[in-house]
PDB file of N, CA and C in Angstrom:
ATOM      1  N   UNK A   1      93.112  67.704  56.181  1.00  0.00           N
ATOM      2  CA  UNK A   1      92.679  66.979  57.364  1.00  0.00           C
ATOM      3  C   UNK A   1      93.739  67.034  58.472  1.00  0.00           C
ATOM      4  N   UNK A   2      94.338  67.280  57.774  1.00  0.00           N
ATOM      5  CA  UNK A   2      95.951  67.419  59.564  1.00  0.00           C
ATOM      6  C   UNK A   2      96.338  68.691  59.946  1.00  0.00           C
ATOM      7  N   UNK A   3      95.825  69.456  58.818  1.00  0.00           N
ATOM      8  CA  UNK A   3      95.480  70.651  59.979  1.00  0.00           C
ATOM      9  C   UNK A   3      94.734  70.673  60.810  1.00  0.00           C
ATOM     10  N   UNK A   4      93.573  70.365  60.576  1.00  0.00           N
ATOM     11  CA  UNK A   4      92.521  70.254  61.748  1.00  0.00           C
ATOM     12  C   UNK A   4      93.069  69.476  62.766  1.00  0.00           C
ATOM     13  N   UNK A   5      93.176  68.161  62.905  1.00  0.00           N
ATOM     14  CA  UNK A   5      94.058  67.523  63.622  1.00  0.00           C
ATOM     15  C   UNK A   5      94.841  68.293  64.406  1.00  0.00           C
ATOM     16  N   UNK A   6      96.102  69.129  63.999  1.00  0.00           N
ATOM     17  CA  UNK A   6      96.780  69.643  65.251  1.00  0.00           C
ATOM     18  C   UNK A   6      96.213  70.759  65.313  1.00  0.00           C
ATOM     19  N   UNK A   7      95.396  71.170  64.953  1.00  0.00           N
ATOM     20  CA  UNK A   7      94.577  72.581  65.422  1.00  0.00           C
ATOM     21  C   UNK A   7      93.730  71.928  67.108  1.00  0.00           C
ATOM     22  N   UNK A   8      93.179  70.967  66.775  1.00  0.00           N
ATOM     23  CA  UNK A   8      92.385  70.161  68.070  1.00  0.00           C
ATOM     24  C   UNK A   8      93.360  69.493  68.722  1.00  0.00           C
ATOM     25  N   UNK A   9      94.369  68.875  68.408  1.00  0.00           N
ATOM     26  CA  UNK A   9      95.366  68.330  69.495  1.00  0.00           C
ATOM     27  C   UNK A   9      95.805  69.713  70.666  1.00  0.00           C
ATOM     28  N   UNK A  10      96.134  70.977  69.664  1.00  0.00           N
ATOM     29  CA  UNK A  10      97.076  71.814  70.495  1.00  0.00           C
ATOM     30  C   UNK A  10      95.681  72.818  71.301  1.00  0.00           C
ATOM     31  N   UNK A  11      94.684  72.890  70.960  1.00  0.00           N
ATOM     32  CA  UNK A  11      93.463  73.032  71.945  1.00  0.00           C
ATOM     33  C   UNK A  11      92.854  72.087  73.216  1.00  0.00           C
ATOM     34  N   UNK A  12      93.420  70.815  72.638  1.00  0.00           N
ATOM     35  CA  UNK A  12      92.988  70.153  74.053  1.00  0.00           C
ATOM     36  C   UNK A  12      94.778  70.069  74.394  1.00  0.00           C
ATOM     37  N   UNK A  13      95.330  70.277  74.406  1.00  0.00           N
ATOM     38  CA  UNK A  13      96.789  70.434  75.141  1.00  0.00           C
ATOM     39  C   UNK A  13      97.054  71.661  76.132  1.00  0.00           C
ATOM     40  N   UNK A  14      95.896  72.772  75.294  1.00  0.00           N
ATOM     41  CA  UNK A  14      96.415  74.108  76.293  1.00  0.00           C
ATOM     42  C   UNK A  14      95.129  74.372  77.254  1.00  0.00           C
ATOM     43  N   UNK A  15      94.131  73.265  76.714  1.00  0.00           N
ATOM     44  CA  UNK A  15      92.654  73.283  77.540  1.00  0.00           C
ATOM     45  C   UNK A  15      93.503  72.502  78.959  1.00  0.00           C
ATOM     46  N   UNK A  16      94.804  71.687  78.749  1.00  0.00           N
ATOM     47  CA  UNK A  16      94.636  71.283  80.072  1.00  0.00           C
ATOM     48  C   UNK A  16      95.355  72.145  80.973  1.00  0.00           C
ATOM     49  N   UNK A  17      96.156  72.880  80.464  1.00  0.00           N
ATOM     50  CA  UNK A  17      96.953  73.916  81.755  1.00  0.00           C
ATOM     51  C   UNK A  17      96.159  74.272  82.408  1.00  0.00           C
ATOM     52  N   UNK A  18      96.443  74.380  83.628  1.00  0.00           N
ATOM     53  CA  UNK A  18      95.488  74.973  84.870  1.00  0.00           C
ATOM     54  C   UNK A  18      96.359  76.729  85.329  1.00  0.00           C
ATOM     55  N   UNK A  19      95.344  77.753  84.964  1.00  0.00           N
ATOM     56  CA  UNK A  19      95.888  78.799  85.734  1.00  0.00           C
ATOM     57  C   UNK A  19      96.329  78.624  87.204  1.00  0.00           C
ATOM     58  N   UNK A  20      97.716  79.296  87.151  1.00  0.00           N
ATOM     59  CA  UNK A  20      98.511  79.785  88.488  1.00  0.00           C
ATOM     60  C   UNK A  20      97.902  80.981  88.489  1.00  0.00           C
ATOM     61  N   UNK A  21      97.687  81.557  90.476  1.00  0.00           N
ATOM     62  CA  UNK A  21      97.442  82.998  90.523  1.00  0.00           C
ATOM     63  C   UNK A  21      98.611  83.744  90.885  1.00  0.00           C
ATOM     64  N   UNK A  22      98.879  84.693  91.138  1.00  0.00           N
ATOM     65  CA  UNK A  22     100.187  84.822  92.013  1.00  0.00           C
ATOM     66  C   UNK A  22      99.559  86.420  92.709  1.00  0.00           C
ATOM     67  N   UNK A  23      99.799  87.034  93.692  1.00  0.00           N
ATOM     68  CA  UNK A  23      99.595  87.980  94.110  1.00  0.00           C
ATOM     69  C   UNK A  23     101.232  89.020  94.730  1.00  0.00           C
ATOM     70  N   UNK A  24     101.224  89.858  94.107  1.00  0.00           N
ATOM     71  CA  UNK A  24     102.310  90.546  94.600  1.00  0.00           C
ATOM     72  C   UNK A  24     101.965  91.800  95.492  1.00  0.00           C
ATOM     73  N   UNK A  25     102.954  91.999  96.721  1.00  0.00           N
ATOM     74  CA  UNK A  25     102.731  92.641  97.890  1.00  0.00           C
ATOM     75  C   UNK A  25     103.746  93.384  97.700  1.00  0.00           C
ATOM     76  N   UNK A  26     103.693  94.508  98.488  1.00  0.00           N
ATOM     77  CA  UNK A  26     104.900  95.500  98.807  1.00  0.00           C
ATOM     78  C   UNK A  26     104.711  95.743 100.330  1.00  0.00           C
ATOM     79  N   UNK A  27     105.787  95.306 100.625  1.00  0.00           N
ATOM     80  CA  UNK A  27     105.727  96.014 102.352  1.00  0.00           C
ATOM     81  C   UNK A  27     106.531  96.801 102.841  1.00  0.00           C
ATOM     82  N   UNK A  28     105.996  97.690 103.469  1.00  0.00           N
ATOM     83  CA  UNK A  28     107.002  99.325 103.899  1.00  0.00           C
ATOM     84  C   UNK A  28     107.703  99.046 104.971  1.00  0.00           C
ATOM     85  N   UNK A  29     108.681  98.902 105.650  1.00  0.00           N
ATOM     86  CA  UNK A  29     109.328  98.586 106.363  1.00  0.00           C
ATOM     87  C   UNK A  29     110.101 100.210 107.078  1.00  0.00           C
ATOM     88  N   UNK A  30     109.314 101.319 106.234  1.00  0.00           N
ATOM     89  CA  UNK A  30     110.121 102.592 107.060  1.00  0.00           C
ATOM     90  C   UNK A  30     109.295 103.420 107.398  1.00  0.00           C
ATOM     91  N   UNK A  31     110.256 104.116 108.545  1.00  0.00           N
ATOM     92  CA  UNK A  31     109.083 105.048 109.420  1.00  0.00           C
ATOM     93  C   UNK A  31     108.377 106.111 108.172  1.00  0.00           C
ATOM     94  N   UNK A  32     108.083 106.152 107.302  1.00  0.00           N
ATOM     95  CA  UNK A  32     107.794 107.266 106.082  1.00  0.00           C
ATOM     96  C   UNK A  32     107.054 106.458 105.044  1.00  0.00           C
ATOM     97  N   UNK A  33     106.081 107.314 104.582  1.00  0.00           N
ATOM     98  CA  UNK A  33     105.291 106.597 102.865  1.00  0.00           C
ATOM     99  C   UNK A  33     106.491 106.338 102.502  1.00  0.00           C
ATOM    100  N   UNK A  34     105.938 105.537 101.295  1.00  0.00           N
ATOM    101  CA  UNK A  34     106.987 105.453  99.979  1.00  0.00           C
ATOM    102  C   UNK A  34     106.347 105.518  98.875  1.00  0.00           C
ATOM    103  N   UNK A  35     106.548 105.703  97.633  1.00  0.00           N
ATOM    104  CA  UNK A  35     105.752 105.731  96.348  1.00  0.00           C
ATOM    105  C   UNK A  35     106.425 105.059  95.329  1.00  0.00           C
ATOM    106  N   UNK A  36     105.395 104.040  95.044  1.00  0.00           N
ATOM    107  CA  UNK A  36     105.520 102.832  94.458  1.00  0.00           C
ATOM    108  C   UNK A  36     105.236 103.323  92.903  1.00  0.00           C
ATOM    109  N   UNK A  37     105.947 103.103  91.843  1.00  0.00           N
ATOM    110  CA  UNK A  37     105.611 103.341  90.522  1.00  0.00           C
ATOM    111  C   UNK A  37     106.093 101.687  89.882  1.00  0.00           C
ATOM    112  N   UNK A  38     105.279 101.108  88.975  1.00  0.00           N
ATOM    113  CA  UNK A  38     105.629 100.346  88.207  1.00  0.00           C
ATOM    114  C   UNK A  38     104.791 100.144  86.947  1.00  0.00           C
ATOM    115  N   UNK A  39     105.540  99.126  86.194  1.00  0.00           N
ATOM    116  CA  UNK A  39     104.626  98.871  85.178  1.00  0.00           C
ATOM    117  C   UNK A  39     104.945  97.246  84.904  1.00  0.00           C
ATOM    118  N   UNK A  40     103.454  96.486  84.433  1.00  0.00           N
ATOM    119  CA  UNK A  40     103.460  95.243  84.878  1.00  0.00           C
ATOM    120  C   UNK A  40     102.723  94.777  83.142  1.00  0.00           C
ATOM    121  N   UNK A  41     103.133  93.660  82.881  1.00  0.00           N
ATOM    122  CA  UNK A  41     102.518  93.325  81.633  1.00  0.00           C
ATOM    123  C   UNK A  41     102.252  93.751  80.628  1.00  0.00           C
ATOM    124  N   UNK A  42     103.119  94.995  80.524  1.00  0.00           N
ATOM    125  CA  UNK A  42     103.773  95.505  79.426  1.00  0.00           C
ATOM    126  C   UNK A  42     102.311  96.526  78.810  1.00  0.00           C
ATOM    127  N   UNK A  43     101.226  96.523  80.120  1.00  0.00           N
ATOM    128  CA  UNK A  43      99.771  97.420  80.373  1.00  0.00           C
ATOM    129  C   UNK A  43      99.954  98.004  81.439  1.00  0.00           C
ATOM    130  N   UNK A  44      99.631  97.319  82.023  1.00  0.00           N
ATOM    131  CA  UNK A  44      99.465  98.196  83.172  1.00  0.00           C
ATOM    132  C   UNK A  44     100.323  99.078  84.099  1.00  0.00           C
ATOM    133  N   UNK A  45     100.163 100.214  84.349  1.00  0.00           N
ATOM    134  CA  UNK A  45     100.908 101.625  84.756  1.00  0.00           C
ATOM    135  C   UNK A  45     100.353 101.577  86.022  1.00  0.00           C
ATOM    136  N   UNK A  46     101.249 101.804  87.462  1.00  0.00           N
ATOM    137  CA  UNK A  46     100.738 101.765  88.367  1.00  0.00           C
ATOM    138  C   UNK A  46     101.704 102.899  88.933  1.00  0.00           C
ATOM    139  N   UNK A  47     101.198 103.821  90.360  1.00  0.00           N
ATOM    140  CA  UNK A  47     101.408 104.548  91.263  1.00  0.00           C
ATOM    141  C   UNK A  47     100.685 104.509  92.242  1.00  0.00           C
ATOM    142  N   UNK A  48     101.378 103.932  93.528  1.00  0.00           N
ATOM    143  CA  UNK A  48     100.890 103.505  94.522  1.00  0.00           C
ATOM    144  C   UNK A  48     101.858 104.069  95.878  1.00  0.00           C
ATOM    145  N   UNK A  49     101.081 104.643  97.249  1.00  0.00           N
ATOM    146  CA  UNK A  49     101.625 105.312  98.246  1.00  0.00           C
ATOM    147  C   UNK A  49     101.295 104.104  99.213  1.00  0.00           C
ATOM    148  N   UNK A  50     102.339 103.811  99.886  1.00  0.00           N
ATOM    149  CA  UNK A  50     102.199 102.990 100.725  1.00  0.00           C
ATOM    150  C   UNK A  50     102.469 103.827 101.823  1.00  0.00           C
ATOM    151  N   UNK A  51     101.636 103.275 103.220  1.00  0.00           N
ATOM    152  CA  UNK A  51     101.810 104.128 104.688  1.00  0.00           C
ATOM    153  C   UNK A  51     103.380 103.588 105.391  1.00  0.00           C
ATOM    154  N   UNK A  52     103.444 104.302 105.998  1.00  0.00           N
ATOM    155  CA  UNK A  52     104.806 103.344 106.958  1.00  0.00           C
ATOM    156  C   UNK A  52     103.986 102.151 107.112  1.00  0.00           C
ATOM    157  N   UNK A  53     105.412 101.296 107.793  1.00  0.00           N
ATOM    158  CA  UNK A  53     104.972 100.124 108.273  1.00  0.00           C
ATOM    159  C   UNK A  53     103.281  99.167 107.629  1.00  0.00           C
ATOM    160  N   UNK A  54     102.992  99.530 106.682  1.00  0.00           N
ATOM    161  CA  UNK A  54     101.873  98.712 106.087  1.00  0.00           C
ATOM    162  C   UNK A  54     102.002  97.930 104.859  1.00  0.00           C
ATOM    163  N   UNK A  55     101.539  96.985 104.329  1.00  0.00           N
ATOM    164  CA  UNK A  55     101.660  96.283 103.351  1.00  0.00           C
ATOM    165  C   UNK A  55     100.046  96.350 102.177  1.00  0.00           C
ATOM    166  N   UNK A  56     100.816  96.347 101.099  1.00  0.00           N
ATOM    167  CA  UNK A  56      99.540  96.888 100.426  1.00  0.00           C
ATOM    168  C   UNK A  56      99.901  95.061  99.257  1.00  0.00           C
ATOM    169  N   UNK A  57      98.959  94.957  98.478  1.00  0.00           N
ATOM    170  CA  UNK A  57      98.715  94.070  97.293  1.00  0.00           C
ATOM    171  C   UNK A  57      99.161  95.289  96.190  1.00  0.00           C
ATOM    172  N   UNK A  58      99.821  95.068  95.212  1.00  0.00           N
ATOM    173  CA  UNK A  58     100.228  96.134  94.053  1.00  0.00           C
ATOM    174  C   UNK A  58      99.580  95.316  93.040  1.00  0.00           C
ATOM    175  N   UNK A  59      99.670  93.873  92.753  1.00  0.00           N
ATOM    176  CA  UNK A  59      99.188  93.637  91.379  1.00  0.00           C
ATOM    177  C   UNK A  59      99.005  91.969  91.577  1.00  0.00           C
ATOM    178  N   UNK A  60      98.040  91.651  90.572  1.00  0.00           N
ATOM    179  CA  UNK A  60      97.738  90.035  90.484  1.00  0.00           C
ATOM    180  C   UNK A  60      97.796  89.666  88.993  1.00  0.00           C
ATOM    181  N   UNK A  61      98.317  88.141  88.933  1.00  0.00           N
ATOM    182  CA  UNK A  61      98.779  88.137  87.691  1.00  0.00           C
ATOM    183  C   UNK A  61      98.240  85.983  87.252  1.00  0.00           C
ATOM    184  N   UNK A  62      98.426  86.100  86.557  1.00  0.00           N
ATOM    185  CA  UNK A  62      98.097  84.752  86.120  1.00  0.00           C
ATOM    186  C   UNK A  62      98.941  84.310  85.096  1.00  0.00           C
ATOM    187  N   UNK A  63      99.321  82.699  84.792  1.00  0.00           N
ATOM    188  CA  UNK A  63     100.204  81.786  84.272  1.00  0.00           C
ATOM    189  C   UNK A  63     100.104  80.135  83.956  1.00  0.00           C
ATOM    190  N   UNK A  64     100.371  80.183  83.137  1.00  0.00           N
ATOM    191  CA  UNK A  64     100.320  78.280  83.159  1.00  0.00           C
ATOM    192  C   UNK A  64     101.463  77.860  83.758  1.00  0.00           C
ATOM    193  N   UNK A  65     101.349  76.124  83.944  1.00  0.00           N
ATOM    194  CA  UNK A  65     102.050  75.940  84.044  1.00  0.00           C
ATOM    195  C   UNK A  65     103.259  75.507  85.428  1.00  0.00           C
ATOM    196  N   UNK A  66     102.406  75.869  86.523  1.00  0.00           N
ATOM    197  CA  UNK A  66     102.978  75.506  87.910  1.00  0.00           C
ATOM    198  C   UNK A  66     103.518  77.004  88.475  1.00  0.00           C
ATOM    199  N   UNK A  67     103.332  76.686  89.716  1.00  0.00           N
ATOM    200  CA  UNK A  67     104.097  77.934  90.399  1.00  0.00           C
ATOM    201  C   UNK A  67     105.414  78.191  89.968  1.00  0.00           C
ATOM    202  N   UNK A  68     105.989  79.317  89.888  1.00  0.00           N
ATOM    203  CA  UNK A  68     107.440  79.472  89.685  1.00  0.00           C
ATOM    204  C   UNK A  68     107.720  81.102  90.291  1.00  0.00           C
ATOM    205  N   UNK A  69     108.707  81.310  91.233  1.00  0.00           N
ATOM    206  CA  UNK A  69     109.155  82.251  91.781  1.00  0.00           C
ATOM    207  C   UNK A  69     109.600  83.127  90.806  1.00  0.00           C
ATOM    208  N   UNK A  70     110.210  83.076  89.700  1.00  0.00           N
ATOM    209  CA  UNK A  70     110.858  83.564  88.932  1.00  0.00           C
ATOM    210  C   UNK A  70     109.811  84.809  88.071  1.00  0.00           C
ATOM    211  N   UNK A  71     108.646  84.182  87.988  1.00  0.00           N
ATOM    212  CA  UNK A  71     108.048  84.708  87.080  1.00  0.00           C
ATOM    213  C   UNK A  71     107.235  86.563  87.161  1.00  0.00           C
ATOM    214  N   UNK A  72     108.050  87.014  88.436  1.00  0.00           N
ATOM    215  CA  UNK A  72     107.865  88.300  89.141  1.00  0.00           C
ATOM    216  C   UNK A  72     108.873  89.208  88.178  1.00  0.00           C
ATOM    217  N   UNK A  73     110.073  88.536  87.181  1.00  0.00           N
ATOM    218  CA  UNK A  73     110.515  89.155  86.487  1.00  0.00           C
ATOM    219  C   UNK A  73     109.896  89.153  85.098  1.00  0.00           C
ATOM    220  N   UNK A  74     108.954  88.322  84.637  1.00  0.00           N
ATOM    221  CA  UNK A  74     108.121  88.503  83.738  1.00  0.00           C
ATOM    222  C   UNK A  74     107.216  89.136  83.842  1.00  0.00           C
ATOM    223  N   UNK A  75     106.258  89.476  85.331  1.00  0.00           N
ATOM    224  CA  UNK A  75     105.219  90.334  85.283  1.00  0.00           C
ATOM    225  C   UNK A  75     105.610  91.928  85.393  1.00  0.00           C
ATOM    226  N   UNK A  76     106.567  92.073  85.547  1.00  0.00           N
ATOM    227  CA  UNK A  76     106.813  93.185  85.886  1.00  0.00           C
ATOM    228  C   UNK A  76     108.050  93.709  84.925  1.00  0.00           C
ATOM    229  N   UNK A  77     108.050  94.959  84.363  1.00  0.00           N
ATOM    230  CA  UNK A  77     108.728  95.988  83.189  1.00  0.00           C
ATOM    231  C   UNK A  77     109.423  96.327  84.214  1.00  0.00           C
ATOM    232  N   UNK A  78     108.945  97.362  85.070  1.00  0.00           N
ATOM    233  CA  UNK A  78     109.993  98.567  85.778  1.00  0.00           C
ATOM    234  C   UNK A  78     109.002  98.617  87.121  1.00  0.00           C
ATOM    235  N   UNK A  79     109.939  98.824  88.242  1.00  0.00           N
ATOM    236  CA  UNK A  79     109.382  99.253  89.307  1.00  0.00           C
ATOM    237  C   UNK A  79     110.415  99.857  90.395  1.00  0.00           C
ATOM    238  N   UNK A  80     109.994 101.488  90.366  1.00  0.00           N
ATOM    239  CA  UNK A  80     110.753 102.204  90.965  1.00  0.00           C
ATOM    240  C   UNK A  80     110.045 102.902  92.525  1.00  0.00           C
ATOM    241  N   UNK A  81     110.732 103.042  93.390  1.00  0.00           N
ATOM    242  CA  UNK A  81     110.191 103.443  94.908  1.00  0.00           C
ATOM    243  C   UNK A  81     111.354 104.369  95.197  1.00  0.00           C
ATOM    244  N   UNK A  82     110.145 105.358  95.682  1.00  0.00           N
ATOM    245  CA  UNK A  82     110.173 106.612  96.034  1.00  0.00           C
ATOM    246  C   UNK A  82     110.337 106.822  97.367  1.00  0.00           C
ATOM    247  N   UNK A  83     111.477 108.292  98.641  1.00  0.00           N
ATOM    248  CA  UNK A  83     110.506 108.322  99.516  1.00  0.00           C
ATOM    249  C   UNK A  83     111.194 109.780  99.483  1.00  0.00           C
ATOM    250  N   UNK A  84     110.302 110.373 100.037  1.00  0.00           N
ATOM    251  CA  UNK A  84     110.842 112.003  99.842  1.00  0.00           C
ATOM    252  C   UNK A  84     111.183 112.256  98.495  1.00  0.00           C
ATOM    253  N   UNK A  85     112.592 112.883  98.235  1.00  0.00           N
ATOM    254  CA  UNK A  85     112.804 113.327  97.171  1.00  0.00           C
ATOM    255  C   UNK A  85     113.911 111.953  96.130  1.00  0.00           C
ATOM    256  N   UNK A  86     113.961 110.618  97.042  1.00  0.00           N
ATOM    257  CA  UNK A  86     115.380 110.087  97.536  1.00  0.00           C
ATOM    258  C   UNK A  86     114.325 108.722  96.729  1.00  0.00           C
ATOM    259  N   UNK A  87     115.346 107.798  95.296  1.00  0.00           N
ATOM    260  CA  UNK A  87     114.892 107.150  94.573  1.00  0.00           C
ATOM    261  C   UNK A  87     115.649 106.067  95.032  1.00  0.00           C
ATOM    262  N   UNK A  88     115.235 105.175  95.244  1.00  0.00           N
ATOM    263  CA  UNK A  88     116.229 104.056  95.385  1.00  0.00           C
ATOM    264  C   UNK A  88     116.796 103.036  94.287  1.00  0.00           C
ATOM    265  N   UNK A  89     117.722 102.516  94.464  1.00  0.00           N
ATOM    266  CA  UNK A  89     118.643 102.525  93.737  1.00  0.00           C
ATOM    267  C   UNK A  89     118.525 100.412  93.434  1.00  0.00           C
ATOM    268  N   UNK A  90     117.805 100.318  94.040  1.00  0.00           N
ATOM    269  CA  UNK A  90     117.618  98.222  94.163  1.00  0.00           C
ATOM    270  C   UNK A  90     116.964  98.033  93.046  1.00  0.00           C
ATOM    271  N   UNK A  91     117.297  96.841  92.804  1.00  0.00           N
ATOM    272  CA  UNK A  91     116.402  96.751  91.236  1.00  0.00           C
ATOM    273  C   UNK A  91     115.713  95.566  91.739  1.00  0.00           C
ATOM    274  N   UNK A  92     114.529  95.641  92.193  1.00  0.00           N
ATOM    275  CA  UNK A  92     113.345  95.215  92.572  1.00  0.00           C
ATOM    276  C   UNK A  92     112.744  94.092  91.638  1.00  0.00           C
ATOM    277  N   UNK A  93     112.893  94.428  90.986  1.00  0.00           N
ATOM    278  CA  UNK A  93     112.727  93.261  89.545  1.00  0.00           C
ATOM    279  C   UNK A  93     112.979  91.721  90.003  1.00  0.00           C
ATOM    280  N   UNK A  94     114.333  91.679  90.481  1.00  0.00           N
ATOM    281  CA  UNK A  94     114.936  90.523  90.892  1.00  0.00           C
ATOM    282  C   UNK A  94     114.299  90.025  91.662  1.00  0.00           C
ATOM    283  N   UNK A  95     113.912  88.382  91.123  1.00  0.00           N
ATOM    284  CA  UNK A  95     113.091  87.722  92.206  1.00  0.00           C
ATOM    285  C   UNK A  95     113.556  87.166  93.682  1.00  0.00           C
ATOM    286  N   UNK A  96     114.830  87.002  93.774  1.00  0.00           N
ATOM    287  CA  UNK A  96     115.747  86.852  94.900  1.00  0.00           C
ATOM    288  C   UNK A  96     115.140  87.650  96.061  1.00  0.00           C
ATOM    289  N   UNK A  97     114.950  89.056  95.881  1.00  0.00           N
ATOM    290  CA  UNK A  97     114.418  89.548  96.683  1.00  0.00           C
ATOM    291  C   UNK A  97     112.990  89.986  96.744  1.00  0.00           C
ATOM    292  N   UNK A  98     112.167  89.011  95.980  1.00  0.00           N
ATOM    293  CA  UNK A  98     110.809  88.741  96.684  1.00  0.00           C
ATOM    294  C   UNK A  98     110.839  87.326  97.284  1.00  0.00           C
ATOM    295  N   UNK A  99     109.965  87.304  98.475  1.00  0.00           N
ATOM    296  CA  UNK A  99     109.275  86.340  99.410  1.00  0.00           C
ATOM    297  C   UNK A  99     108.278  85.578  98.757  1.00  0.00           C
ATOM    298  N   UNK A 100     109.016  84.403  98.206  1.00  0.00           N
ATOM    299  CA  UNK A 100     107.638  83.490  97.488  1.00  0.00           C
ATOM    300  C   UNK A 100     106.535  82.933  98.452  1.00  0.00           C
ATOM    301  N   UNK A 101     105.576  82.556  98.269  1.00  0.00           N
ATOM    302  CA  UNK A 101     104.861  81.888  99.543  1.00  0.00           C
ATOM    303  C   UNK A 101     104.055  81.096  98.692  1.00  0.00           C
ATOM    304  N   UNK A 102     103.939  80.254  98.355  1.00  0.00           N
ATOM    305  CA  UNK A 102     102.999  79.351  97.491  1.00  0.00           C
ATOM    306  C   UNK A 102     102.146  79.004  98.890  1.00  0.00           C
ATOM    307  N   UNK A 103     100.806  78.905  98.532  1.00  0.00           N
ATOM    308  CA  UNK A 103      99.629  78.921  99.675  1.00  0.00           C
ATOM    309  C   UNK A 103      98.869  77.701  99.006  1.00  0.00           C
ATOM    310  N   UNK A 104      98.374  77.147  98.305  1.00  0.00           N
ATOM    311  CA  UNK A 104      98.126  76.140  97.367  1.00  0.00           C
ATOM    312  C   UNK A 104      98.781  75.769  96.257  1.00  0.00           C
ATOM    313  N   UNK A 105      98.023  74.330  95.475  1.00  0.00           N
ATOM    314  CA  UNK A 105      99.022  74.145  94.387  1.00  0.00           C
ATOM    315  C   UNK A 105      98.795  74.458  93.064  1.00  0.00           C
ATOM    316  N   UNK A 106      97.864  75.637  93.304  1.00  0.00           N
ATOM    317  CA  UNK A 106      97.605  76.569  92.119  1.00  0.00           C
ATOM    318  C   UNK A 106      97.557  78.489  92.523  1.00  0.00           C
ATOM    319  N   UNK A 107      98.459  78.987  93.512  1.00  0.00           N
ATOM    320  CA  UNK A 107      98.278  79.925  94.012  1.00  0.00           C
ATOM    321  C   UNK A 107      99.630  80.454  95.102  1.00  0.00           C
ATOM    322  N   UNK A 108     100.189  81.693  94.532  1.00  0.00           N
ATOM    323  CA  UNK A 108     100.607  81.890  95.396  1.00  0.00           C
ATOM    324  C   UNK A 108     100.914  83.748  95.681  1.00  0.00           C
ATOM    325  N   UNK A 109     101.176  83.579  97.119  1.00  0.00           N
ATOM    326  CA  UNK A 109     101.467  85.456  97.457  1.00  0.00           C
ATOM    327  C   UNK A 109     103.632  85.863  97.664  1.00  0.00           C
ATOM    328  N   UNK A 110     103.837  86.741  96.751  1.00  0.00           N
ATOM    329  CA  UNK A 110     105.116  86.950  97.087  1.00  0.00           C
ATOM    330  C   UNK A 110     105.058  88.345  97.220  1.00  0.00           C
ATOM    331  N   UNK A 111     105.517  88.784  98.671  1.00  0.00           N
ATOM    332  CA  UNK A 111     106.390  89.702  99.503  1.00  0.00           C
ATOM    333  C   UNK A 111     107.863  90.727  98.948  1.00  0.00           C
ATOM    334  N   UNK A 112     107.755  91.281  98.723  1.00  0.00           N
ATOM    335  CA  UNK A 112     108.723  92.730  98.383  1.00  0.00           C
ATOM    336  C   UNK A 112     108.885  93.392  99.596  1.00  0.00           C
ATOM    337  N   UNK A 113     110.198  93.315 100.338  1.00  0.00           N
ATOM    338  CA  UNK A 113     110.027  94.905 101.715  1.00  0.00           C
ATOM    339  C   UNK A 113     111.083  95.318 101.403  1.00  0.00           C
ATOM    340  N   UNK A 114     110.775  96.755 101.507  1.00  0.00           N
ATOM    341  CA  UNK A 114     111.020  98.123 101.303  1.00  0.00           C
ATOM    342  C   UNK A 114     111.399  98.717 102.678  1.00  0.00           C
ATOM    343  N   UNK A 115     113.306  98.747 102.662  1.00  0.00           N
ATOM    344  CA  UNK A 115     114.005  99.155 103.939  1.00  0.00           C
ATOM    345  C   UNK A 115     114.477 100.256 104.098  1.00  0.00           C
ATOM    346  N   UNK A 116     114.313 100.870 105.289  1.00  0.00           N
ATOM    347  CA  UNK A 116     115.055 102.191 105.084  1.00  0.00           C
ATOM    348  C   UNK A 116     116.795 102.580 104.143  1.00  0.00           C
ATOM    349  N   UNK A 117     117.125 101.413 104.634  1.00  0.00           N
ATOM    350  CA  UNK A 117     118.309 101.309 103.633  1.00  0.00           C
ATOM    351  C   UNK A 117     118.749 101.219 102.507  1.00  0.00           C
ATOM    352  N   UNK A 118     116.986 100.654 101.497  1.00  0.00           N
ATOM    353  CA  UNK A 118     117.093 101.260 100.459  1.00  0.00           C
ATOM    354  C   UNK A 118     117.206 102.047 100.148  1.00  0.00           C
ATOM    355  N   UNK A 119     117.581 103.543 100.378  1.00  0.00           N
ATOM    356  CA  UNK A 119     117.613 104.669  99.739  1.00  0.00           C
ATOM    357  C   UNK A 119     118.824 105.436 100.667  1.00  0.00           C
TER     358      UNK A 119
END
């Protein structure tokens, strides 16, 4: 009988977390494409060309638990940018240098730009 018990306690405990969304952006900040490679959730494989000067959405992700800036190093394995032949060398990973923006209090968009000086 007490298994059941915390079998139904820890179901209505995780029934109450409310999904966080989070949306991650990349923005090009140089006169030239760049080519975006990453891998996010330890699934998904991405390659993505961004135009100069444009901002694209790369990936959306979900979480319990409240917004947290940090958690751009959990969604994300590896993410390397390209432009020409010339790899840059920033480790992107680091949430420091994404732009959190919490937009509600279950939702938010964070910003990555991509400077000529990266590379």
């Amino acid at each position: 009988m007490k298994k059941y018990f915390v079998i139904i306690a820890a179901l209505i405990f995780v029934a109450c977390d409310k999904e966080m969304e989070y949306n991650y952006f990349i923005v090009n900040e140089c006169d030239e494409s760049i080519n975006v490679y990453f891998e996010a959730n330890l699934i998904v494989t991405k390659s993505i060309v961004i135009p100069p000067y444009d901002t694209i959405l790369v990936h959306q992700a979900k979480a319990l638990n409240g917004l947290n800036d940090r958690l751009v190093e959990h969604f994300f394995n590896k993410i390397s940018i390209y432009k020409e032949d010339k790899i840059s060398k920033v480790n992107y990973i680091d949430y420091e240098l994404w732009d959190f923006q919490p937009t509600s209090k279950d939702h938010a968009n964070s910003y990555l730009t991509v400077k000529p000086e990266d590379f």
